[in-house]
Protein backbone atom coordinates (compact mmCIF):
# COMPACT_ATOMS: atom_id res chain seq x y z
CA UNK A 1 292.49 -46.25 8.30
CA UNK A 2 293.69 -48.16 5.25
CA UNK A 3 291.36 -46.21 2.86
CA UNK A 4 292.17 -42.87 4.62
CA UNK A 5 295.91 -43.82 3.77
CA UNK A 6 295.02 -45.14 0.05
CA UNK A 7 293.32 -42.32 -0.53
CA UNK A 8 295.65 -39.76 1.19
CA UNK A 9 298.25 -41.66 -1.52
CA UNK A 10 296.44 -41.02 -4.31
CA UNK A 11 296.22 -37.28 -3.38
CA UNK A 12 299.97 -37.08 -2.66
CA UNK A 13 300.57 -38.97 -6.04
CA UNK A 14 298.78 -36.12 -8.19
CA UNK A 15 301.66 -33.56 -6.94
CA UNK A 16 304.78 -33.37 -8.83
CA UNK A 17 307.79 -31.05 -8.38
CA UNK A 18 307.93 -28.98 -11.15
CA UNK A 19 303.59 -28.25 -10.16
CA UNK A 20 305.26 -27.36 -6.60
CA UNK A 21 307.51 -25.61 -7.61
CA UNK A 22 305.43 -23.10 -10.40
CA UNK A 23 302.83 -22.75 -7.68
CA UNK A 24 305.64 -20.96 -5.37
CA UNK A 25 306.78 -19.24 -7.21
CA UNK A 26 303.92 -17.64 -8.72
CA UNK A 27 302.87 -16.97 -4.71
CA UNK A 28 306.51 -15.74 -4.39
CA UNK A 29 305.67 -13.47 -7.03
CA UNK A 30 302.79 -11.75 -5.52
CA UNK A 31 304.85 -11.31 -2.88
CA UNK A 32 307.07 -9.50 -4.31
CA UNK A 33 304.61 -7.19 -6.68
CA UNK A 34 302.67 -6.42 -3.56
CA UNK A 35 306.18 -4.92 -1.67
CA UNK A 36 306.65 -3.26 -4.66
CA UNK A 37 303.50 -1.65 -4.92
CA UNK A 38 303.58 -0.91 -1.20
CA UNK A 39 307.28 0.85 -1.45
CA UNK A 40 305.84 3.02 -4.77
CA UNK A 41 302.92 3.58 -2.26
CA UNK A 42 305.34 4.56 0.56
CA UNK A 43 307.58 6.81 -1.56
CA UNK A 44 304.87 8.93 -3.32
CA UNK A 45 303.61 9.53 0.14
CA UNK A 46 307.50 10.41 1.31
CA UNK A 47 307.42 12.91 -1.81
CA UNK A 48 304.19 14.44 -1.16
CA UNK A 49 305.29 15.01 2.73
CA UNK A 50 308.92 16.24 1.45
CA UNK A 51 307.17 19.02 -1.02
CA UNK A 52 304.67 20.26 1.50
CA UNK A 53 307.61 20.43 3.99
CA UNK A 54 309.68 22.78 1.96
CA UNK A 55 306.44 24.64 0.79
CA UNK A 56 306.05 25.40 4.25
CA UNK A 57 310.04 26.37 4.45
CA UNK A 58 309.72 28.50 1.43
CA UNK A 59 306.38 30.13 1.53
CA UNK A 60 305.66 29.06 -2.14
């Protein structure tokens, strides 16, 4: 158990704040590129509904 918890140490020990804190934020990142990418997604698709709609209203 002591080596487990010397070793567990050392592992803790190679983590510092500022690595922390780049690491989520760079996942908080993806985060938000993906939403964005799934809104452009979401509004093209609203668009492409919302034209074939009125073609249908308007004959053209």
């Amino acid at each position: 158990m002591r080596q487990i918890g010397s070793r567990a140490r050392e592992a803790a020990a190679a983590f510092d704040w500022a690595r922390i804190t780049r690491s989520f934020e760079r996942h908080l990142n993806d985060v938000l590129q993906s939403e964005a990418g799934d809104a452009a997604q979401r509004r093209a698709h609203k668009h492409k509904l919302d034209a074939l709609t009125n073609q249908d209203k308007t004959g053209v």
